[in-house]
Protein backbone atom coordinates (compact mmCIF):
# COMPACT_ATOMS: atom_id res chain seq x y z
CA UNK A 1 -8.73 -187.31 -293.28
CA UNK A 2 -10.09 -184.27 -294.54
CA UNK A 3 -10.28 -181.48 -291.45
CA UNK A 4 -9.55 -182.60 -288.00
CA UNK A 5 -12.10 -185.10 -287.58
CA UNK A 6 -14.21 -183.36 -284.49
CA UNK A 7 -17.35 -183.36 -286.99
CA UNK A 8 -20.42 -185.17 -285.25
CA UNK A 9 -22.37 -187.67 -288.09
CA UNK A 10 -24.91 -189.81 -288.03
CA UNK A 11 -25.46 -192.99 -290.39
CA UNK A 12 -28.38 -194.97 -290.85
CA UNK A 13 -28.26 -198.12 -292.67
CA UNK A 14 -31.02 -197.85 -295.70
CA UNK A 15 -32.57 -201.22 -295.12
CA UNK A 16 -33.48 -199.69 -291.75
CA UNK A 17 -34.77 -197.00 -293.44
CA UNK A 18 -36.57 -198.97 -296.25
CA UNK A 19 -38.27 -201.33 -293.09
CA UNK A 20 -39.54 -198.07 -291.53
CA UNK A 21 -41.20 -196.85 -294.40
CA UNK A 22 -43.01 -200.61 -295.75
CA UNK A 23 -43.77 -201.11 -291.53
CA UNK A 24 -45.36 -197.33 -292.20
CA UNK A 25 -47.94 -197.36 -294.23
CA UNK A 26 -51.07 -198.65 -293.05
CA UNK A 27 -50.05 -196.04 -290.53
CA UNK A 28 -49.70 -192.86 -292.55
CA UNK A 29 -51.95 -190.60 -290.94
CA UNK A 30 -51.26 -190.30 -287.45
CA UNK A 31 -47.72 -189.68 -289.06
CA UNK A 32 -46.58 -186.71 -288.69
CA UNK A 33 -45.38 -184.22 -291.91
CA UNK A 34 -41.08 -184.61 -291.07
CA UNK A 35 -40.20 -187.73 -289.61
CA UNK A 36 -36.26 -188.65 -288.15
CA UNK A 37 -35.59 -192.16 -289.11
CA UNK A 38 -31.89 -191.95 -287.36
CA UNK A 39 -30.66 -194.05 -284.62
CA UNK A 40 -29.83 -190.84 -282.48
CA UNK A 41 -26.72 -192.08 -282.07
CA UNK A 42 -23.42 -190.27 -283.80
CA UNK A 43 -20.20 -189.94 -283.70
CA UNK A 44 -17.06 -187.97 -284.68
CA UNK A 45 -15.59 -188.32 -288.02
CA UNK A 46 -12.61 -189.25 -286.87
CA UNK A 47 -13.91 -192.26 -284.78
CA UNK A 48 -15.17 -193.84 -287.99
CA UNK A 49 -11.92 -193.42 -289.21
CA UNK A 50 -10.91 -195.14 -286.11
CA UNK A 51 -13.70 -197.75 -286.27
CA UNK A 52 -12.93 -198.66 -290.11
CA UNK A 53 -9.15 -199.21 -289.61
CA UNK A 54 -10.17 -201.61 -286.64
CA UNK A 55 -12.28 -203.76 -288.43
CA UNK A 56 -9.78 -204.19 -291.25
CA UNK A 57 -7.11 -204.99 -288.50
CA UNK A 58 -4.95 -202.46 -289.99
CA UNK A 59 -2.12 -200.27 -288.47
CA UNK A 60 -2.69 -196.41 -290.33
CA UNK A 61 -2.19 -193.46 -289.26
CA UNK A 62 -4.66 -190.87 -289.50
CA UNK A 63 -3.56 -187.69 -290.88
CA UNK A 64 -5.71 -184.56 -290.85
């Protein structure tokens, strides 16, 4: 891991994304100019480091 993982991110998936905007635009003019599609939710690097070597059932050590 590059740095010590304390980093806050947030990931949105694009097909969210992609749904937001098609869902949008018979709406576009009560829209406002800059829009945040994000969940609102993030989380530290490291914990998707963490959440990664979960779901592949692995046993890794993370090394900054």
């Amino acid at each position: 891991m590059w740095g010590e993982g304390s980093v806050r991110r947030e990931f949105t998936y694009v097909d969210d994304v992609a749904s937001f905007m098609i869902n949008s635009l018979y709406d576009l003019e009560s829209m406002p100019i800059t829009i945040n599609v994000g969940a609102g939710i993030d989380h530290t690097v490291r914990q998707y480091y963490e959440m990664v070597i979960e779901a592949l059932g692995s046993h890794v050590e993370i090394v900054p």
